[in-house]
N, C-alpha and C. Protein backbone atom coordinates (compact mmCIF):
# COMPACT_ATOMS: atom_id res chain seq x y z
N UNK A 1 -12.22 -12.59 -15.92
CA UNK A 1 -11.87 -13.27 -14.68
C UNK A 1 -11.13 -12.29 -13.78
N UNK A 2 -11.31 -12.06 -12.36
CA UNK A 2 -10.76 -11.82 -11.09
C UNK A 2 -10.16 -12.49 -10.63
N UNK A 3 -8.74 -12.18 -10.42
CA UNK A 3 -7.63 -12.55 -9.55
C UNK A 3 -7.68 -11.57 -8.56
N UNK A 4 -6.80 -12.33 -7.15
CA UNK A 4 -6.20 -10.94 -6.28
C UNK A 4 -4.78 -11.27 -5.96
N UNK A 5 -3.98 -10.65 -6.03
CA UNK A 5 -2.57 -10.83 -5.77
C UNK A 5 -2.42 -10.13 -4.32
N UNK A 6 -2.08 -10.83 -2.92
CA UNK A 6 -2.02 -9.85 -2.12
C UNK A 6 -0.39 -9.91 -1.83
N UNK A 7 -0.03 -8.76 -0.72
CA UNK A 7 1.04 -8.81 -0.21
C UNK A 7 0.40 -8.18 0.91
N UNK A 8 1.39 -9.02 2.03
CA UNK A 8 1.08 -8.68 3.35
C UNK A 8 2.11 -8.25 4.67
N UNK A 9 1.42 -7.45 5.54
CA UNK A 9 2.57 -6.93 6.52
C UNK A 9 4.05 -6.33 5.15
N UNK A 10 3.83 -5.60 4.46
CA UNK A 10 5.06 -5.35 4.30
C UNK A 10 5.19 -4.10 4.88
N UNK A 11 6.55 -4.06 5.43
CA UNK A 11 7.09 -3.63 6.95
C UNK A 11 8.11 -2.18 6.25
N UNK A 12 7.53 -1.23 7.05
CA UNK A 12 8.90 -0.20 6.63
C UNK A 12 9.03 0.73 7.59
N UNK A 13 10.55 1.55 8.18
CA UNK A 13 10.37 2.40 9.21
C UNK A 13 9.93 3.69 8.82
N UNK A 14 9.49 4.41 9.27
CA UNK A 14 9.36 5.89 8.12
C UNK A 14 8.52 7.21 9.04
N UNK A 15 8.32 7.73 8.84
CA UNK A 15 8.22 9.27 9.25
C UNK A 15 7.12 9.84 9.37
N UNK A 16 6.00 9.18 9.53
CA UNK A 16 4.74 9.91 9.58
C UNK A 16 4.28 10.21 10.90
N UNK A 17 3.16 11.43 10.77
CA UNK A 17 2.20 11.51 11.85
C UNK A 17 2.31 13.17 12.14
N UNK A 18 1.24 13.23 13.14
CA UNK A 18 0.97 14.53 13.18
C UNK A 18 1.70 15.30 14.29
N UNK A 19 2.54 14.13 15.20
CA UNK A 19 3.15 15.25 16.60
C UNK A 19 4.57 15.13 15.35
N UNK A 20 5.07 16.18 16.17
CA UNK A 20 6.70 16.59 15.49
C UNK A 20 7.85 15.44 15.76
N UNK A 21 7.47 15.06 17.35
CA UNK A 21 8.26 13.83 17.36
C UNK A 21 8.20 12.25 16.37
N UNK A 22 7.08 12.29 15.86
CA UNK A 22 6.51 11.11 15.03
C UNK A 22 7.61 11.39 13.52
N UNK A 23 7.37 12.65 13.27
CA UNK A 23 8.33 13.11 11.92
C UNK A 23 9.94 13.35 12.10
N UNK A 24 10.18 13.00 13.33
CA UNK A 24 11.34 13.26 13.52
C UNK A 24 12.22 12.19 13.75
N UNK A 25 11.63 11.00 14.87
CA UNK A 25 12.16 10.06 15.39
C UNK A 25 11.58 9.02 14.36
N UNK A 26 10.64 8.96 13.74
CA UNK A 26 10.08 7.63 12.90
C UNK A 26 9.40 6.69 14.06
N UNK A 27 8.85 5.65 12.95
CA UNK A 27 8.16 4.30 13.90
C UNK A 27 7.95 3.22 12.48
N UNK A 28 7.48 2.05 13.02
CA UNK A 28 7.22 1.25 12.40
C UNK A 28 5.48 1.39 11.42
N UNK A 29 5.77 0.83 10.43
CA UNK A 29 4.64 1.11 9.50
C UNK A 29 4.24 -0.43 8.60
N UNK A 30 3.03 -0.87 8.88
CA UNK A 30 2.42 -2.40 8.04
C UNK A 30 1.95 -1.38 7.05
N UNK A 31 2.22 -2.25 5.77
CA UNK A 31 0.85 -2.29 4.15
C UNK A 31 0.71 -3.56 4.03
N UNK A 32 -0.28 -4.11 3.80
CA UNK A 32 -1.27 -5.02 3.00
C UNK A 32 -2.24 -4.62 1.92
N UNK A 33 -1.83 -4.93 1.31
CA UNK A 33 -2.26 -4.86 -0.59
C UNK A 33 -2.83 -5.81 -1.33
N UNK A 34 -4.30 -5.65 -1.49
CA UNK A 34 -4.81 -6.54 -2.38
C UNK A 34 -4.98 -6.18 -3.94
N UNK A 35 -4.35 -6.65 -4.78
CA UNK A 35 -4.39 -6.45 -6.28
C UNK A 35 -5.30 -7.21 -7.27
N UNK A 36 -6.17 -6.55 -7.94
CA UNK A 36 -7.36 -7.03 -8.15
C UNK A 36 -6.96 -6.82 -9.83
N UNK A 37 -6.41 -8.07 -10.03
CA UNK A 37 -6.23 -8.41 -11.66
C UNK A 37 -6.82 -9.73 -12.14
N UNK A 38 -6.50 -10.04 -13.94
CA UNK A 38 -6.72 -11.19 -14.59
C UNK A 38 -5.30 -11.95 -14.50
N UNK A 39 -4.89 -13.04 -13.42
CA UNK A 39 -3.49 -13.40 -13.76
C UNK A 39 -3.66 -15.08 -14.44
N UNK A 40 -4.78 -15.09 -15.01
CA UNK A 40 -5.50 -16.54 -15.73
C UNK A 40 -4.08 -16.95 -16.67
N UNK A 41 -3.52 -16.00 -17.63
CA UNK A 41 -3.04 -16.25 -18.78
C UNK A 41 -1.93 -16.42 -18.31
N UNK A 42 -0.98 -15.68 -17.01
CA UNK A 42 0.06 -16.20 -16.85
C UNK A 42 0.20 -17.38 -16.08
N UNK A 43 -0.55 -17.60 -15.24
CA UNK A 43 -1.00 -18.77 -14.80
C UNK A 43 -1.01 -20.13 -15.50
N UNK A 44 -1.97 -20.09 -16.86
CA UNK A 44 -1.79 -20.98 -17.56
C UNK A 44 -0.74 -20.95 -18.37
N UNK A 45 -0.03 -20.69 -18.92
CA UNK A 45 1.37 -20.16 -19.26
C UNK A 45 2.81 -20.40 -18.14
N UNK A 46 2.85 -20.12 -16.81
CA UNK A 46 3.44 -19.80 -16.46
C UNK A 46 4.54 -19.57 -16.27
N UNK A 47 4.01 -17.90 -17.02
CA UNK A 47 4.81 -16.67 -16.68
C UNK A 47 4.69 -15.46 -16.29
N UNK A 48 6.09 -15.09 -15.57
CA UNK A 48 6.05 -13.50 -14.96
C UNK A 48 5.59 -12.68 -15.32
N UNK A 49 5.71 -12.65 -16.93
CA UNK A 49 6.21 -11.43 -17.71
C UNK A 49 4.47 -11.34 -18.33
N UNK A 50 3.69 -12.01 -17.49
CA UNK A 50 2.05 -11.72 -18.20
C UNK A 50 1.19 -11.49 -16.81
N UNK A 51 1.81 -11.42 -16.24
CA UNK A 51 0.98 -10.87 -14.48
C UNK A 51 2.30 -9.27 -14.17
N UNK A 52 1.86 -9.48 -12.53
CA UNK A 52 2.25 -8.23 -12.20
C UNK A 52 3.43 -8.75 -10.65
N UNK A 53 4.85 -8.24 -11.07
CA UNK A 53 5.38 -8.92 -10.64
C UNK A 53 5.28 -7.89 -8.96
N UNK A 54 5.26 -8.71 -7.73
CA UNK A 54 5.11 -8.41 -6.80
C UNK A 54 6.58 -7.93 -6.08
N UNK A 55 7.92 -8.06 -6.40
CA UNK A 55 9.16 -7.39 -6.44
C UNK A 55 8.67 -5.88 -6.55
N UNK A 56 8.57 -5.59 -7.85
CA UNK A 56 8.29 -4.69 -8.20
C UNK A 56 7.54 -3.73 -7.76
N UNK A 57 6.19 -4.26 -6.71
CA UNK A 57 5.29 -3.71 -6.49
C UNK A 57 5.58 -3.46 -5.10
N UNK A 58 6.76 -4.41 -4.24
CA UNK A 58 7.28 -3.90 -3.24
C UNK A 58 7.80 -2.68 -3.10
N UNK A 59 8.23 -2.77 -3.64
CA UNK A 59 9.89 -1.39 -4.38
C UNK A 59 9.36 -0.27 -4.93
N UNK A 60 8.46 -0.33 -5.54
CA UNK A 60 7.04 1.13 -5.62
C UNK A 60 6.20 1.50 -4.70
N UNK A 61 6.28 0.35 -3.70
CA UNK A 61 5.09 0.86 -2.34
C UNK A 61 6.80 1.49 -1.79
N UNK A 62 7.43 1.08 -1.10
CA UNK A 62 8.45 1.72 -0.42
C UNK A 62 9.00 2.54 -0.93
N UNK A 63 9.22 3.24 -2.27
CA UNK A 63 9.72 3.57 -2.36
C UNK A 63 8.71 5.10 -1.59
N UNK A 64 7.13 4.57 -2.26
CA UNK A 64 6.12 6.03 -2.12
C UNK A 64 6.20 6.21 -0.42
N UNK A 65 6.67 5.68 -0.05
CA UNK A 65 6.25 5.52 1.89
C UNK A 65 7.31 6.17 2.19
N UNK A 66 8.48 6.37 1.89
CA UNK A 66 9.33 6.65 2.44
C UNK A 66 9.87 8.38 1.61
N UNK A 67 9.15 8.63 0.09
CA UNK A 67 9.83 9.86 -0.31
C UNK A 67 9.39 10.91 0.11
N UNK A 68 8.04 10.98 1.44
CA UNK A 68 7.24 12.27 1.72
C UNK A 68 7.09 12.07 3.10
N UNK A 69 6.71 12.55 3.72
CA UNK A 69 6.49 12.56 4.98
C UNK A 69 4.52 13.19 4.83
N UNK A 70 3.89 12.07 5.81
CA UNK A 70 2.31 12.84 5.97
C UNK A 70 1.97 12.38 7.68
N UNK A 71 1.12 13.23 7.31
CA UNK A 71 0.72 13.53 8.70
C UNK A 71 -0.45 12.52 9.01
N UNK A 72 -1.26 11.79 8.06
CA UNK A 72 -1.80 11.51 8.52
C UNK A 72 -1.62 9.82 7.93
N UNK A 73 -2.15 8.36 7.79
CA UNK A 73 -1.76 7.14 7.33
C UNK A 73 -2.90 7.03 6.31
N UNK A 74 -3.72 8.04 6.61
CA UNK A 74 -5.41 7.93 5.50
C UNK A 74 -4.26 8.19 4.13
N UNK A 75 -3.72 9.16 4.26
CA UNK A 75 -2.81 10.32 3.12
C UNK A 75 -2.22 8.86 2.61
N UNK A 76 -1.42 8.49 3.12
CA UNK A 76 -0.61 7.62 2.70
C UNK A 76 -1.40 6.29 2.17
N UNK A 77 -2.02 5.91 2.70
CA UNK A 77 -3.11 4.90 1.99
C UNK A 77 -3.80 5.02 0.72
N UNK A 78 -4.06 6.37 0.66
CA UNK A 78 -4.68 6.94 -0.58
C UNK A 78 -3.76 7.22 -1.76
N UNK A 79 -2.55 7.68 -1.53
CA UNK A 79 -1.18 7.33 -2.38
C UNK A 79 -1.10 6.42 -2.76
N UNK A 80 -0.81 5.13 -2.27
CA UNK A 80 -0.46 4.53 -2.59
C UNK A 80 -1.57 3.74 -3.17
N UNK A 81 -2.74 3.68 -3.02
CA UNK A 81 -3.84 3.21 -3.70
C UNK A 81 -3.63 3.75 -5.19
N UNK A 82 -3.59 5.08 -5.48
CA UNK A 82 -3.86 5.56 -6.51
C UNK A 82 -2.43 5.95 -7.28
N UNK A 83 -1.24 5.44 -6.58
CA UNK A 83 -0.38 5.14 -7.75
C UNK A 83 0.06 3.93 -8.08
N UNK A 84 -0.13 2.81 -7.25
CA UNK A 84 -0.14 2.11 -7.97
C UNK A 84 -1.57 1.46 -8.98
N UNK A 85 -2.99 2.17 -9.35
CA UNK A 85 -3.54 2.07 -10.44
C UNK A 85 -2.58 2.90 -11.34
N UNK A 86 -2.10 4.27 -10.98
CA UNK A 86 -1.88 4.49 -11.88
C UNK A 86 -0.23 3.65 -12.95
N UNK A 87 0.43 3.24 -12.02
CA UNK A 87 1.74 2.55 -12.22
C UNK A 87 1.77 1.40 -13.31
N UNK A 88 0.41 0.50 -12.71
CA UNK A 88 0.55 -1.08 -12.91
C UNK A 88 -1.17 -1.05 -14.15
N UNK A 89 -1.21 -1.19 -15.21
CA UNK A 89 -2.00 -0.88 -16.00
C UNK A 89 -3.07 -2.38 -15.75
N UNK A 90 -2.50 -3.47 -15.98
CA UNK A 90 -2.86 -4.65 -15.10
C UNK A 90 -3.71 -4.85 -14.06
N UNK A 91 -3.99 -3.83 -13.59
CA UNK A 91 -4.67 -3.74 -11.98
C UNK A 91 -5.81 -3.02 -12.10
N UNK A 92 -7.02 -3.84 -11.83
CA UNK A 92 -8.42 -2.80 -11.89
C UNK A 92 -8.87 -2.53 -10.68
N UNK A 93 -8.30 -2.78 -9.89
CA UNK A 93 -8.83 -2.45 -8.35
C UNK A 93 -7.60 -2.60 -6.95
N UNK A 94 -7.58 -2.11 -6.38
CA UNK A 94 -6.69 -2.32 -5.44
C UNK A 94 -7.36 -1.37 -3.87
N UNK A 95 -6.76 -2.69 -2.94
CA UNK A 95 -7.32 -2.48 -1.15
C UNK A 95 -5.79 -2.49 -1.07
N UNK A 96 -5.50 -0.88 0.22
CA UNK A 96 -4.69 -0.99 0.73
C UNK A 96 -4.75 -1.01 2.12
N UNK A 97 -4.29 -1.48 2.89
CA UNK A 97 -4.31 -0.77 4.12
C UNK A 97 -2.78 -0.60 4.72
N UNK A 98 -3.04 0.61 5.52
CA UNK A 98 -1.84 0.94 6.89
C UNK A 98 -1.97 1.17 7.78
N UNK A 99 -1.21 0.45 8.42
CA UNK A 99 -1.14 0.35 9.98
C UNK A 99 0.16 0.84 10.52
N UNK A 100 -0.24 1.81 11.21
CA UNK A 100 0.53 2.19 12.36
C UNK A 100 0.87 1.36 13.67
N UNK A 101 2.08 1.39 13.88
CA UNK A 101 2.13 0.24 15.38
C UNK A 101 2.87 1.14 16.17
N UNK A 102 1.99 0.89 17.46
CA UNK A 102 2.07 1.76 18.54
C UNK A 102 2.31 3.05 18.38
N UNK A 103 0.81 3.52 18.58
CA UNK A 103 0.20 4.76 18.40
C UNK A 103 0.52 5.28 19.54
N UNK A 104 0.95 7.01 19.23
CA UNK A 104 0.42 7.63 20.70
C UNK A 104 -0.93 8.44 21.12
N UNK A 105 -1.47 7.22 21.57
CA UNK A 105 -2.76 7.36 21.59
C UNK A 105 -3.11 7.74 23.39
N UNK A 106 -2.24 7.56 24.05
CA UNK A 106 -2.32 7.80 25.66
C UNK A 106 -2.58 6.01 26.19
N UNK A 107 -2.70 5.07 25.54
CA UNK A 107 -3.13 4.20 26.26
C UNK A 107 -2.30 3.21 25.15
N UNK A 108 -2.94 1.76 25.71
CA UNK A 108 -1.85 0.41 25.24
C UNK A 108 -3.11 0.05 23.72
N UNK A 109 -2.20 0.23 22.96
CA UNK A 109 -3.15 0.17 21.68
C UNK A 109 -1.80 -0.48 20.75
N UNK A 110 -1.99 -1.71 20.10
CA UNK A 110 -1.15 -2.49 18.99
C UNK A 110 -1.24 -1.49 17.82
N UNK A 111 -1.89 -1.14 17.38
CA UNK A 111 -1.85 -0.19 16.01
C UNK A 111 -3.57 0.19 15.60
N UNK A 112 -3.13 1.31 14.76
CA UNK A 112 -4.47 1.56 14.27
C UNK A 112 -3.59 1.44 12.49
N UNK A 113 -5.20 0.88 11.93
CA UNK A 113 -5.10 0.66 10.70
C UNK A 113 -5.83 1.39 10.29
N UNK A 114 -6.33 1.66 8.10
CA UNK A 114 -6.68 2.26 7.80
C UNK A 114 -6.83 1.71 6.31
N UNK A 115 -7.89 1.51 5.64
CA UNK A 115 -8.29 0.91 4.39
C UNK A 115 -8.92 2.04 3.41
N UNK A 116 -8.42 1.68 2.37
CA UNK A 116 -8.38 2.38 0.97
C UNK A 116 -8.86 1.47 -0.18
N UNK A 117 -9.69 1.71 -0.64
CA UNK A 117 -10.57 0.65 -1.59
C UNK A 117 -10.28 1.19 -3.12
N UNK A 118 -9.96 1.41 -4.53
CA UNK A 118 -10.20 1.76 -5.51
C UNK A 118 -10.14 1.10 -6.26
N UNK A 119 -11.04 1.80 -7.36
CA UNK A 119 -10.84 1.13 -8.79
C UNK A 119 -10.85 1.89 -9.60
N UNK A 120 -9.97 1.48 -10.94
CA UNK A 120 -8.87 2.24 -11.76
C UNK A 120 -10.19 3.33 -12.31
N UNK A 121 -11.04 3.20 -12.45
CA UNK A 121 -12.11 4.55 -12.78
C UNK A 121 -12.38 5.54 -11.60
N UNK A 122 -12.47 5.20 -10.64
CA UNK A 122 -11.98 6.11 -9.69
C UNK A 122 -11.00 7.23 -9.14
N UNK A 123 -10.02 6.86 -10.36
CA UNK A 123 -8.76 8.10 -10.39
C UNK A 123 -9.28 9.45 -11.25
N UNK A 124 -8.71 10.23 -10.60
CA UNK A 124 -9.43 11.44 -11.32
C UNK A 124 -8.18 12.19 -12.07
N UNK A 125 -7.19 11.85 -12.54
CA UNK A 125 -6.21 12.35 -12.82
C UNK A 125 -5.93 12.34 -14.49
């Protein structure tokens, strides 16, 4: 069985992009995370301690968003795709996306986003 656990808009300020001012001054940054597990057993059970607790999975996305600086949000999407397969053993697939809000793009643009699809055979590590 397929479950998806998502989390959404989670919000962090942080340091990316490719002009110098972007790495310097910061901006606002969305993830949305779809987690592609079996959460049947804790479900029927219900308990924490047999799924994948989403605390947790906050506090590992922020923590990865905020310890590097990249230039680009693909970089960072792909991070975080592929550590948390590698983190959360539970998880056979995971969609991330990031969004940037208010790009400097020269014009009035809400954000550009950016999607990351994997599954745990897909890591090459």
């Amino acid at each position: 069985m397929v479950n998806i656990i998502r989390i959404k808009k989670a919000t962090f300020y942080a340091y990316h992009g490719v002009l110098s001012e972007e790495q310097s001054v910061g901006g606002k940054f969305e993830a949305d995370v779809d987690i592609y597990t079996d959460f049947s057993e804790a479900a029927r059970k219900d308990s924490l301690k047999q799924t994948i607790d989403y605390d947790k999975v906050y506090k590992f996305m922020y923590q990865l968003v905020l310890e590097q600086k990249y230039y680009l949000i693909e970089a960072l999407a792909m991070k975080v795709a592929d550590e948390l397969l590698k983190k959360f053993s539970q998880v056979t697939k995971v969609a991330v996306r990031v969004r940037k809000n208010n790009p400097p793009l020269g014009g009035v643009v809400d954000c550009v986003e950016v999607e990351v699809i994997k599954e745990r055979s897909d890591l090459t590590d």
